[in-house]
PDB file of N, CA and C in Angstrom:
ATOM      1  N   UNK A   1      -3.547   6.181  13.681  1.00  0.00           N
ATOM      2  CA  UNK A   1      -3.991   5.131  12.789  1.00  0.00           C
ATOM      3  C   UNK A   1      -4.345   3.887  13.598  1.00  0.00           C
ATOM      4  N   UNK A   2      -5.250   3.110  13.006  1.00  0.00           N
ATOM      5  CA  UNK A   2      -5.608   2.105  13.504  1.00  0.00           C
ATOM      6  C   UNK A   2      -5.072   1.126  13.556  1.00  0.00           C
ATOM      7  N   UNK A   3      -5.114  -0.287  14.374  1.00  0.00           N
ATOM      8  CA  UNK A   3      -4.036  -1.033  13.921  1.00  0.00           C
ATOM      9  C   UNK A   3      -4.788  -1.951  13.029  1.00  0.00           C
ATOM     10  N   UNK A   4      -4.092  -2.661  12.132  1.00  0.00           N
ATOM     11  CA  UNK A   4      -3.888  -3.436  11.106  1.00  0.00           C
ATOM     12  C   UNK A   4      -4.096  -5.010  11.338  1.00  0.00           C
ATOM     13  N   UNK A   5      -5.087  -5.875  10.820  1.00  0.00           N
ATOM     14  CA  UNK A   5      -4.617  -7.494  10.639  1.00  0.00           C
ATOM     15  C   UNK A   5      -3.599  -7.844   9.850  1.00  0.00           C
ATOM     16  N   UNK A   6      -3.277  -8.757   9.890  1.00  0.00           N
ATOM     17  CA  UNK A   6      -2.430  -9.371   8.608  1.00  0.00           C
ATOM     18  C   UNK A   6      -2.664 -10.803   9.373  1.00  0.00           C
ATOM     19  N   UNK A   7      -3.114 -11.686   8.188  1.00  0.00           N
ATOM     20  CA  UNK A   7      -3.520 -12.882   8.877  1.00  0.00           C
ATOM     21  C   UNK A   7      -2.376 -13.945   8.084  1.00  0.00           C
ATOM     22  N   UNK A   8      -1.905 -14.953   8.902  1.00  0.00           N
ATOM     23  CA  UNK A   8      -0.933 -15.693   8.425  1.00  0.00           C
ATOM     24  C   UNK A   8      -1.231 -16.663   7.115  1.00  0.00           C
ATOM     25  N   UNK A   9      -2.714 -16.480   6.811  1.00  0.00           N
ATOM     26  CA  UNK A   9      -2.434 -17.218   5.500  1.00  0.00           C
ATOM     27  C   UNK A   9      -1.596 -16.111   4.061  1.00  0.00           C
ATOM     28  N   UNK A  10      -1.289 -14.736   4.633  1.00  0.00           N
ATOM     29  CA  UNK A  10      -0.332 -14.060   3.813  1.00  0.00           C
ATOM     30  C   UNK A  10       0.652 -15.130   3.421  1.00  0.00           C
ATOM     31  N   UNK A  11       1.569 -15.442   3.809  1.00  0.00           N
ATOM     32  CA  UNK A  11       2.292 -16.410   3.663  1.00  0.00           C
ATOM     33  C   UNK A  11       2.165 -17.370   2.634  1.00  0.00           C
ATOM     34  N   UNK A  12       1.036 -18.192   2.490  1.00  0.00           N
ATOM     35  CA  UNK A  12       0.601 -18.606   1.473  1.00  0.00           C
ATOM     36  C   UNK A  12       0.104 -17.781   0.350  1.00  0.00           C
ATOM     37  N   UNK A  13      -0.048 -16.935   0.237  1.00  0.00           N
ATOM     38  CA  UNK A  13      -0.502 -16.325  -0.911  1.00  0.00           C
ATOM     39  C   UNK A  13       0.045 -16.513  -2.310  1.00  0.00           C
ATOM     40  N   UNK A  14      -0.793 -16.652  -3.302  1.00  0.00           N
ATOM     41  CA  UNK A  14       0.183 -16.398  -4.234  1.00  0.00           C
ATOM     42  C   UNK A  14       0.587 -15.453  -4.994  1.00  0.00           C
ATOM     43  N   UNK A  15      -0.136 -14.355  -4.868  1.00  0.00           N
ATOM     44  CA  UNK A  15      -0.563 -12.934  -5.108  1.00  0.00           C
ATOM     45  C   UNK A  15       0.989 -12.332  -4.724  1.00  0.00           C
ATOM     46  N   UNK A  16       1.074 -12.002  -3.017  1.00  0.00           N
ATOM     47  CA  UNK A  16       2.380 -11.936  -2.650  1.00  0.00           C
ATOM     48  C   UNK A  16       3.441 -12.269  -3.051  1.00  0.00           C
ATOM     49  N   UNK A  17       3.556 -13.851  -3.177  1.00  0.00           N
ATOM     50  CA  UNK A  17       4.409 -14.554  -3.847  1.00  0.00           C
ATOM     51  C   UNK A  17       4.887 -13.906  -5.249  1.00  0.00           C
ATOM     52  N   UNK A  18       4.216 -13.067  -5.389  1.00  0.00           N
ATOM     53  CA  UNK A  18       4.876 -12.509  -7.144  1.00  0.00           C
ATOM     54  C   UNK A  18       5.467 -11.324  -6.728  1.00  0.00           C
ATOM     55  N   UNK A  19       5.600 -10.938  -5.667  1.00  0.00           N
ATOM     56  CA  UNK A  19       6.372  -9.559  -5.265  1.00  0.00           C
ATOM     57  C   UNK A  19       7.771  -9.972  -4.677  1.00  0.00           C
ATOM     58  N   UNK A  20       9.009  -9.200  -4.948  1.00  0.00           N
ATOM     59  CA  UNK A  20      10.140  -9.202  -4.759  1.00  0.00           C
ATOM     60  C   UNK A  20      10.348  -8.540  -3.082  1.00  0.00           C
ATOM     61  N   UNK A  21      10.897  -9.060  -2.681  1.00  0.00           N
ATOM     62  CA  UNK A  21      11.145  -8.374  -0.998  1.00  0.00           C
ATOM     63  C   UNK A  21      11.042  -6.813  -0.881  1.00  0.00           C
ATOM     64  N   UNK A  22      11.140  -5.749  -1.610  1.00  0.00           N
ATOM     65  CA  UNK A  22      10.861  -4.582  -1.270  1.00  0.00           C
ATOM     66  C   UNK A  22       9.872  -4.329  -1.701  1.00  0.00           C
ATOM     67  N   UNK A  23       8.919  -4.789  -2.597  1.00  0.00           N
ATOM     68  CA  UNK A  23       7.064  -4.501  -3.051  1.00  0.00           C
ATOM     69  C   UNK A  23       6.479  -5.083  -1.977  1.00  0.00           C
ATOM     70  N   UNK A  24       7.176  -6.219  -1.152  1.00  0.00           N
ATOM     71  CA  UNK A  24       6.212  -7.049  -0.081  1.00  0.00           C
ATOM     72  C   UNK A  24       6.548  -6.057   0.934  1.00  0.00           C
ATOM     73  N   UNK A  25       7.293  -5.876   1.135  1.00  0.00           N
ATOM     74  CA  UNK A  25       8.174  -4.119   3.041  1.00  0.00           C
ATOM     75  C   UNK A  25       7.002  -3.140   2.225  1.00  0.00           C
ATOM     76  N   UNK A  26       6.780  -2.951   0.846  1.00  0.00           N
ATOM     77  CA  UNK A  26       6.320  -1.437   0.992  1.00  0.00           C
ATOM     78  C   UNK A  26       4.741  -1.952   0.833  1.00  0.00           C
ATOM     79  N   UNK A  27       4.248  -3.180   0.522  1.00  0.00           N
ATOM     80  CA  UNK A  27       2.864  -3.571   0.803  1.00  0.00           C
ATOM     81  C   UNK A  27       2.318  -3.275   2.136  1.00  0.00           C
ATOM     82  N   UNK A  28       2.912  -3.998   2.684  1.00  0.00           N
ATOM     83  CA  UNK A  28       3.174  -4.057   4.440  1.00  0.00           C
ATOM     84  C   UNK A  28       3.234  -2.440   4.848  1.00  0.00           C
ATOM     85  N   UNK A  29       3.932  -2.258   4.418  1.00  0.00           N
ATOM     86  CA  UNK A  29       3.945  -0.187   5.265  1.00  0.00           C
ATOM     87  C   UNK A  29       2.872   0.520   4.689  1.00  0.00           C
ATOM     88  N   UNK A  30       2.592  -0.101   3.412  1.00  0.00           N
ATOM     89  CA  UNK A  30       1.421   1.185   3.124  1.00  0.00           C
ATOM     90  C   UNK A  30       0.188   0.554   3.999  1.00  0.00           C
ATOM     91  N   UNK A  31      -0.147  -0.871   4.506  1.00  0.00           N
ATOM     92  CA  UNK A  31      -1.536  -1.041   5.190  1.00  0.00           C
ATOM     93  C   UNK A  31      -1.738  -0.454   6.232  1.00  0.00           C
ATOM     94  N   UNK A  32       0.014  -0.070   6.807  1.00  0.00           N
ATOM     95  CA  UNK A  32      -0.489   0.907   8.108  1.00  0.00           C
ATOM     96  C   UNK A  32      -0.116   2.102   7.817  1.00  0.00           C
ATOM     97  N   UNK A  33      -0.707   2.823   7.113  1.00  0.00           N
ATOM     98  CA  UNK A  33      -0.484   3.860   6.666  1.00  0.00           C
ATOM     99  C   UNK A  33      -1.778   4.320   5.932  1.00  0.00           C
ATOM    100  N   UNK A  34      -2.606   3.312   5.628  1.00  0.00           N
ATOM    101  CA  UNK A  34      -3.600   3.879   4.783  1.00  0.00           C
ATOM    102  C   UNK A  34      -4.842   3.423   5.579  1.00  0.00           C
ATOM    103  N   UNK A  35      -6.221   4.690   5.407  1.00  0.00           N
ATOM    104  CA  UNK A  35      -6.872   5.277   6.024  1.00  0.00           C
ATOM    105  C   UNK A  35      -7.796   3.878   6.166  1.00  0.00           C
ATOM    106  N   UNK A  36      -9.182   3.890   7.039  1.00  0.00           N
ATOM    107  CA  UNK A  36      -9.762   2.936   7.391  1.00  0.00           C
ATOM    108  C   UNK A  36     -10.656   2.455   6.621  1.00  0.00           C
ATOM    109  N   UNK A  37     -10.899   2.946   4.986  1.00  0.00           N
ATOM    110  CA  UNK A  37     -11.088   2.290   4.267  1.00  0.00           C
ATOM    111  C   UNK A  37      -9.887   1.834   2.788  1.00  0.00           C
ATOM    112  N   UNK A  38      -9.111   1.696   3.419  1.00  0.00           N
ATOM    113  CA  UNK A  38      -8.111   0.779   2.761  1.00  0.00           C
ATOM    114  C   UNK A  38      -7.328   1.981   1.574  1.00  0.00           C
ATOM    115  N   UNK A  39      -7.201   3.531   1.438  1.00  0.00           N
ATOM    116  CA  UNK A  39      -6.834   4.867   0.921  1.00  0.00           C
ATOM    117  C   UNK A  39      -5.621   5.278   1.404  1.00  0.00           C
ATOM    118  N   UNK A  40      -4.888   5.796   0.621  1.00  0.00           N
ATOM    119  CA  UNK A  40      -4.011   6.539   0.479  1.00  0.00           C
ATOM    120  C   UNK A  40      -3.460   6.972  -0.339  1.00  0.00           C
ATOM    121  N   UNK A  41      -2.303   8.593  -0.593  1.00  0.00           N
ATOM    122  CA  UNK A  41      -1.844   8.898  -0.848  1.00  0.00           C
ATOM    123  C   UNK A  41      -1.156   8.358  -2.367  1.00  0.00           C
ATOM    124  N   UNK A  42      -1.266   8.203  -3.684  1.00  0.00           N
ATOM    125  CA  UNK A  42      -0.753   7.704  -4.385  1.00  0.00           C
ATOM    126  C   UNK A  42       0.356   7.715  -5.167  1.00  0.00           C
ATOM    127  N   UNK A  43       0.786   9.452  -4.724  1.00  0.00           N
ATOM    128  CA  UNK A  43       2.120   9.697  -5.371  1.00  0.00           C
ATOM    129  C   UNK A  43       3.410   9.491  -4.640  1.00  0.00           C
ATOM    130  N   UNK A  44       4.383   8.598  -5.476  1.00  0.00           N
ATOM    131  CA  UNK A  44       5.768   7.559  -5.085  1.00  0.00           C
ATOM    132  C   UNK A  44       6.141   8.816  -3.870  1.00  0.00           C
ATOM    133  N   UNK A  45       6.191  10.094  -4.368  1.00  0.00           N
ATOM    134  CA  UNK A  45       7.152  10.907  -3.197  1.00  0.00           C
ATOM    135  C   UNK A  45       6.035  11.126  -1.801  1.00  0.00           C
ATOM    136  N   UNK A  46       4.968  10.753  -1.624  1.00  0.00           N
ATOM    137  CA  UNK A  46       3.965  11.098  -0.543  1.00  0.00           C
ATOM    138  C   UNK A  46       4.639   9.660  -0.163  1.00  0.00           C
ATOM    139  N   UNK A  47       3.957   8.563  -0.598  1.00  0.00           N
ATOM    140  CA  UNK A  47       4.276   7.022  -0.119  1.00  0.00           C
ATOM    141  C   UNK A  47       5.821   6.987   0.561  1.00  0.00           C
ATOM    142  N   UNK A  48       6.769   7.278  -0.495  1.00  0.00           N
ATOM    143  CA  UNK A  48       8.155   7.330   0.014  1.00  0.00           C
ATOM    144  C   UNK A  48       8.182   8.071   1.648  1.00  0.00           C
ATOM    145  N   UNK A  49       7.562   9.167   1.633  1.00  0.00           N
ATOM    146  CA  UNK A  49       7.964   9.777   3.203  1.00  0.00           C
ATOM    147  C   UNK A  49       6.996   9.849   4.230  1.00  0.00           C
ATOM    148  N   UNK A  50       6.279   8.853   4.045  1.00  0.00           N
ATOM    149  CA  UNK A  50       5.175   8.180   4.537  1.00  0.00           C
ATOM    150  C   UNK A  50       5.635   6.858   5.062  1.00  0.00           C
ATOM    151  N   UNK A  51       5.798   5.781   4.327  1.00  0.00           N
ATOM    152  CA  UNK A  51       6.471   4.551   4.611  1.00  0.00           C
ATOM    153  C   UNK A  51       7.635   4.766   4.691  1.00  0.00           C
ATOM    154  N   UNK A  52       8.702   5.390   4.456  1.00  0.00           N
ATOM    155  CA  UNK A  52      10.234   5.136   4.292  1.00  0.00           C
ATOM    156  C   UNK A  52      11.021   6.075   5.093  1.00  0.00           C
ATOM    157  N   UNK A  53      10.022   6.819   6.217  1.00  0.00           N
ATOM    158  CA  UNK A  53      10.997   7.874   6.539  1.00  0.00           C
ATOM    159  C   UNK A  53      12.426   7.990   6.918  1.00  0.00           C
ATOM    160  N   UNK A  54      13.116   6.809   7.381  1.00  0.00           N
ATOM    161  CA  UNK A  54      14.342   6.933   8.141  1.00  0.00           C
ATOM    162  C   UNK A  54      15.371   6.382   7.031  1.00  0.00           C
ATOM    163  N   UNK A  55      14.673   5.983   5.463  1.00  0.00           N
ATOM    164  CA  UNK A  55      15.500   5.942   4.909  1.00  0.00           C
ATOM    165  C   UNK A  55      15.475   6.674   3.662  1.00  0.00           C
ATOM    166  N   UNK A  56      14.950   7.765   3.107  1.00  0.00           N
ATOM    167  CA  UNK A  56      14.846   8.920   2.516  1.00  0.00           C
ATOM    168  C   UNK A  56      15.994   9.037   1.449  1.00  0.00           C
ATOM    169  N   UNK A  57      17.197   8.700   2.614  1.00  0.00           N
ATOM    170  CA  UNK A  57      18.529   9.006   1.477  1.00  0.00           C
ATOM    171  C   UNK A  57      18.827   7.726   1.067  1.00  0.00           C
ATOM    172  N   UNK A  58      18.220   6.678   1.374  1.00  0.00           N
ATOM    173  CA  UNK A  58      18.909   5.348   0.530  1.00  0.00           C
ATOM    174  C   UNK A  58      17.787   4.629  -0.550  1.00  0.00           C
ATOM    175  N   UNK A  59      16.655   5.121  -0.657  1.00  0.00           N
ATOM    176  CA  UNK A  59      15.402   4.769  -1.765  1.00  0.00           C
ATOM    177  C   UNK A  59      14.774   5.966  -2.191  1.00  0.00           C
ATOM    178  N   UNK A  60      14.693   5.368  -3.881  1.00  0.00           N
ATOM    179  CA  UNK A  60      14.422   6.531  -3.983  1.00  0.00           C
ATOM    180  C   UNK A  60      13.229   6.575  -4.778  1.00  0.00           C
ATOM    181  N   UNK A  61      12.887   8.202  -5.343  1.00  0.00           N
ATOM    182  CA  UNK A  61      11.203   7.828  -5.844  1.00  0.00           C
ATOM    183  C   UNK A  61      10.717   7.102  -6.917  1.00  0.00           C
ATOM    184  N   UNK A  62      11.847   7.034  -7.758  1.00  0.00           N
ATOM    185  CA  UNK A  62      11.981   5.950  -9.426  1.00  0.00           C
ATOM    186  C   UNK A  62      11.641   5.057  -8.555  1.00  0.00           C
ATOM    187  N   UNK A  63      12.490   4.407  -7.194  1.00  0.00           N
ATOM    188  CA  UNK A  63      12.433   2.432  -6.392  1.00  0.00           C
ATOM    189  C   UNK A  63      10.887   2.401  -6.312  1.00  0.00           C
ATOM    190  N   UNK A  64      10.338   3.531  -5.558  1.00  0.00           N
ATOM    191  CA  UNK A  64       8.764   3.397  -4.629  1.00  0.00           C
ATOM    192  C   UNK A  64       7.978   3.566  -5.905  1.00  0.00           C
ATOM    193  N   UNK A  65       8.390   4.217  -6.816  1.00  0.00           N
ATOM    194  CA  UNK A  65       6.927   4.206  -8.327  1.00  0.00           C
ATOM    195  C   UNK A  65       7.241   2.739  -8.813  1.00  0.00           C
ATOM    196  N   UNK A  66       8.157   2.217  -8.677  1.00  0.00           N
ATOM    197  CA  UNK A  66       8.304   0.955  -9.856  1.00  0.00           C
ATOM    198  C   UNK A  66       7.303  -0.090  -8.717  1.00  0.00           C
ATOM    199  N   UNK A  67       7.570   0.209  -7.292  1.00  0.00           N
ATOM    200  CA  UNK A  67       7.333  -1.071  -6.174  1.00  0.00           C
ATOM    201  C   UNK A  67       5.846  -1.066  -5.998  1.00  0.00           C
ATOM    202  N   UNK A  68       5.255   0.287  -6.593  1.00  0.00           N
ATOM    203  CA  UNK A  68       3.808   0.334  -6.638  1.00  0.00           C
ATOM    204  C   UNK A  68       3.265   0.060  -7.975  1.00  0.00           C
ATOM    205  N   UNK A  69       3.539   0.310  -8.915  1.00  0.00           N
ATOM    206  CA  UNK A  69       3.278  -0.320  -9.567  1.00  0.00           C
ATOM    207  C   UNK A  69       3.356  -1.839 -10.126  1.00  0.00           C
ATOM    208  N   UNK A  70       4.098  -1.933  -9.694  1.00  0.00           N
ATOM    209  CA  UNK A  70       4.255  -3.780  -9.447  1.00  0.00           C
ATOM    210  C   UNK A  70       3.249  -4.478  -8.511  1.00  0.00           C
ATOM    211  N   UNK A  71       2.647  -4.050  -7.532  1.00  0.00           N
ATOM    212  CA  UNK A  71       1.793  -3.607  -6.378  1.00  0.00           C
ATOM    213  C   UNK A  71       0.323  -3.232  -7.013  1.00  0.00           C
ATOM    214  N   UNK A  72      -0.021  -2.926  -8.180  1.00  0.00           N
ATOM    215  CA  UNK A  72      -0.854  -2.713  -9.058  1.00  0.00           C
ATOM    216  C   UNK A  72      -1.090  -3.865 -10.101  1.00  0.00           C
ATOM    217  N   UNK A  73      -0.022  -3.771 -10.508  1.00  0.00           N
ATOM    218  CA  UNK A  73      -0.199  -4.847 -11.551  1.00  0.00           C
ATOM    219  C   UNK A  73      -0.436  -6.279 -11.297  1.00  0.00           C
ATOM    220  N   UNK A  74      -0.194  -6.440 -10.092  1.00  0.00           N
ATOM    221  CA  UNK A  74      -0.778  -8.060  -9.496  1.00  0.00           C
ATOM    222  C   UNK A  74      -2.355  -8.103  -9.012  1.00  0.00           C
ATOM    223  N   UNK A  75      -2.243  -6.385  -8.829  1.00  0.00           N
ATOM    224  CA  UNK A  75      -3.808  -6.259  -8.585  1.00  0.00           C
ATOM    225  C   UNK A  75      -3.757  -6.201  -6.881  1.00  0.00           C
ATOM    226  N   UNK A  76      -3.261  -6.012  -6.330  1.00  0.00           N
ATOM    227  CA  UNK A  76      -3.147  -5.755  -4.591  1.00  0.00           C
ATOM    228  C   UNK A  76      -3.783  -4.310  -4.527  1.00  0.00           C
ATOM    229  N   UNK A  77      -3.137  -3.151  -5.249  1.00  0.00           N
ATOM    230  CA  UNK A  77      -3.615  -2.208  -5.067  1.00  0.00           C
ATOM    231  C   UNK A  77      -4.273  -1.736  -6.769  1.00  0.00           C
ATOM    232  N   UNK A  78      -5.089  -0.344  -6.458  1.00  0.00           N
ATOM    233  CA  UNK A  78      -5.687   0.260  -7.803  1.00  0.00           C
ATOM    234  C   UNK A  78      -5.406   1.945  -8.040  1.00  0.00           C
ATOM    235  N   UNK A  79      -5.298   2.379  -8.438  1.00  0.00           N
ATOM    236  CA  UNK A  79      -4.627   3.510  -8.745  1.00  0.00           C
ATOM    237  C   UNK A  79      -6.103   4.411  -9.078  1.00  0.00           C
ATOM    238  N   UNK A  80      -6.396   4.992  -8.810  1.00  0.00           N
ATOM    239  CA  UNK A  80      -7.708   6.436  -8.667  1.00  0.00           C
ATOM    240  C   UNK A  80      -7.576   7.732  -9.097  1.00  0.00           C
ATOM    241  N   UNK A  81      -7.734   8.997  -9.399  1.00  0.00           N
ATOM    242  CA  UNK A  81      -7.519  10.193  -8.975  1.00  0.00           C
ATOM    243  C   UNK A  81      -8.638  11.078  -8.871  1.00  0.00           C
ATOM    244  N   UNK A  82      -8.204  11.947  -8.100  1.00  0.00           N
ATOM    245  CA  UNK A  82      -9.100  12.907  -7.706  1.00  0.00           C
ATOM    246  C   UNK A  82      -8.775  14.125  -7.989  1.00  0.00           C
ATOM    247  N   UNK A  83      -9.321  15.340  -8.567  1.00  0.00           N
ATOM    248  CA  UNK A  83      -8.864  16.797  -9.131  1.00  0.00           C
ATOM    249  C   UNK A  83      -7.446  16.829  -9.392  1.00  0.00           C
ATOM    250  N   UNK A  84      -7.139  15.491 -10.054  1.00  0.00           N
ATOM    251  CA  UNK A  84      -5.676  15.378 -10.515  1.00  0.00           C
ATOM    252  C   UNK A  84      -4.162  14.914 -10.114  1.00  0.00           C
ATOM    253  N   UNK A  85      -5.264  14.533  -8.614  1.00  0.00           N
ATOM    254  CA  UNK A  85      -4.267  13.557  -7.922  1.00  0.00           C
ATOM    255  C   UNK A  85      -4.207  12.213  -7.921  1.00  0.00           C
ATOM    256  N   UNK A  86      -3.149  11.476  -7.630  1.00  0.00           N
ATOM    257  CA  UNK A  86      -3.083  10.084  -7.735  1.00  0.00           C
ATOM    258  C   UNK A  86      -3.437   9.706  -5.989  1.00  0.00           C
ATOM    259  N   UNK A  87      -4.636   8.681  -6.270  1.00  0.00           N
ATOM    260  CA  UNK A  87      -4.512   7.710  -4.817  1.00  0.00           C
ATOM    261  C   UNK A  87      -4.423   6.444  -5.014  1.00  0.00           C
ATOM    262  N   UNK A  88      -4.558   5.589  -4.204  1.00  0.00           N
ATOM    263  CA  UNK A  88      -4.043   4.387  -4.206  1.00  0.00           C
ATOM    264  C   UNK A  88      -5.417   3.755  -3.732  1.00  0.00           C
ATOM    265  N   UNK A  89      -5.898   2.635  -3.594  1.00  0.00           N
ATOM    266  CA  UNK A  89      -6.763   1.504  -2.869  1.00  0.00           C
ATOM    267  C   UNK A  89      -6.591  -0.208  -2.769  1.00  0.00           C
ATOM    268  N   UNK A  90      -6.805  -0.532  -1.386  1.00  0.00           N
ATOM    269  CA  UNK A  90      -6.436  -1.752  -1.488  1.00  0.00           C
ATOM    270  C   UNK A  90      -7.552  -2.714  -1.993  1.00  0.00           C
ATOM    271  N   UNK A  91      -7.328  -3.333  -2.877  1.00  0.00           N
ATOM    272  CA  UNK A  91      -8.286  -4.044  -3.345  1.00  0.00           C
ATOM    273  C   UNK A  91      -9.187  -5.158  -2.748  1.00  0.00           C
ATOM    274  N   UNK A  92      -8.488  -5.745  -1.954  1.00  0.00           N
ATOM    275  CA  UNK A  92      -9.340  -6.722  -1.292  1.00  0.00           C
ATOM    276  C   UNK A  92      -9.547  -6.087   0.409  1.00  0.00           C
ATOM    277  N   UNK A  93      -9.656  -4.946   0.475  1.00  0.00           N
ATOM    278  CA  UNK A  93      -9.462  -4.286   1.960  1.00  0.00           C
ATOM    279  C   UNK A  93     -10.735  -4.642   2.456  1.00  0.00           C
ATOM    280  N   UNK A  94     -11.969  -4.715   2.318  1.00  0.00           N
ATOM    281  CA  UNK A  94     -13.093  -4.939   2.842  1.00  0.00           C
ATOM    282  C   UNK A  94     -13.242  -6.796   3.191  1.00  0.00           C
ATOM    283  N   UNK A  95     -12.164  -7.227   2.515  1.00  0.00           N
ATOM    284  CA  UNK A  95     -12.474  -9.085   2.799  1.00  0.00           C
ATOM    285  C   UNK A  95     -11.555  -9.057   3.868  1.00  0.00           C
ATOM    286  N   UNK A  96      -9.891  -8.119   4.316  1.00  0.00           N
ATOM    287  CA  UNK A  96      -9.139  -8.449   4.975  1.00  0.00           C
ATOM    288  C   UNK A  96      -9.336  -7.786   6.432  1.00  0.00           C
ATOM    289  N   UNK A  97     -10.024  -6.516   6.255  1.00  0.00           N
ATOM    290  CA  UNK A  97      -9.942  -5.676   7.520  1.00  0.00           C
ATOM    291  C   UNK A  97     -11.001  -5.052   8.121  1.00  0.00           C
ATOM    292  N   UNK A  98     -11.216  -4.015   9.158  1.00  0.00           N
ATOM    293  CA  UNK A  98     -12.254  -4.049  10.064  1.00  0.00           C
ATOM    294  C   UNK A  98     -12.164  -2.595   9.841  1.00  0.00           C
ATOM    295  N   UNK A  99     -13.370  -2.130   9.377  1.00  0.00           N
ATOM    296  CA  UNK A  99     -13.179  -0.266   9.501  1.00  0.00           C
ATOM    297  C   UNK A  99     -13.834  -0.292  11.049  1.00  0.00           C
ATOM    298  N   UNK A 100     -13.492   0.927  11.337  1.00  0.00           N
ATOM    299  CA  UNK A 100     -13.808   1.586  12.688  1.00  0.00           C
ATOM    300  C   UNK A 100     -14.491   2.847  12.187  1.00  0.00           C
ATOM    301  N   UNK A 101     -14.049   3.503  11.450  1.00  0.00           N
ATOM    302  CA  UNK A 101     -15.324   4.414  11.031  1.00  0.00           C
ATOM    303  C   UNK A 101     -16.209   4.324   9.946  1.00  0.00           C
ATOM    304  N   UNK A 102     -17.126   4.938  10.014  1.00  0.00           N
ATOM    305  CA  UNK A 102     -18.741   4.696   9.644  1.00  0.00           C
ATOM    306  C   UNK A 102     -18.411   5.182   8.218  1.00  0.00           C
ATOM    307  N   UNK A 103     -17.898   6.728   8.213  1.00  0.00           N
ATOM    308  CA  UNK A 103     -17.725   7.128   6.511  1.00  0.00           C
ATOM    309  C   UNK A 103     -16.160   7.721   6.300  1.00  0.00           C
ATOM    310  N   UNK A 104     -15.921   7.128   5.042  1.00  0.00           N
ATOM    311  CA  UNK A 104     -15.046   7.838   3.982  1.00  0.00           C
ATOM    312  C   UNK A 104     -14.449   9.675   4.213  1.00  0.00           C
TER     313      UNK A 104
END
């Protein structure tokens, strides 16, 4: 994976600001985690062992569905599916970050 910006006016945000300390850790883990146009994986148990691996036995998939959807509902991310799967997208990914590849 590629690496990731995160530019310090995060901090100021107010967007962020409406997330509780574990929607902001699992904001943060899914950007490096998701593909170079701002995609990923949308179901809590993919995300969970994706972002959370070393803690598996202490969060669980009810914590990571509620932290994404909270994560949705501010509008950070958007929820998609494809032949019946859930993905995820970051919504403002094209204002914050730099693709390296050409296509999807």
């Amino acid at each position: 994976m590629p690496n990731r910006i995160i530019k310090e006016t995060i901090c100021t945000s107010d967007t962020i600001d409406l997330l509780n300390a574990e929607e902001e850790r699992l904001f943060y883990r899914l950007l490096v985690n998701a593909d170079d146009f701002g995609r990923f994986d949308g179901r809590a148990t993919v995300v969970l062992a994706a972002c959370f691996p070393l803690r598996l036995h202490e969060i669980s998939v009810d914590e990571v569905e509620s932290w994404l959807q909270k994560l949705a509902d501010v509008d950070l991310i958007r929820f998609y599916h494809v032949d019946g799967r859930r993905y995820l997208h970051f919504v403002t990914w094209d204002k914050h970050q730099r693709k390296r590849a050409k296509h999807s």
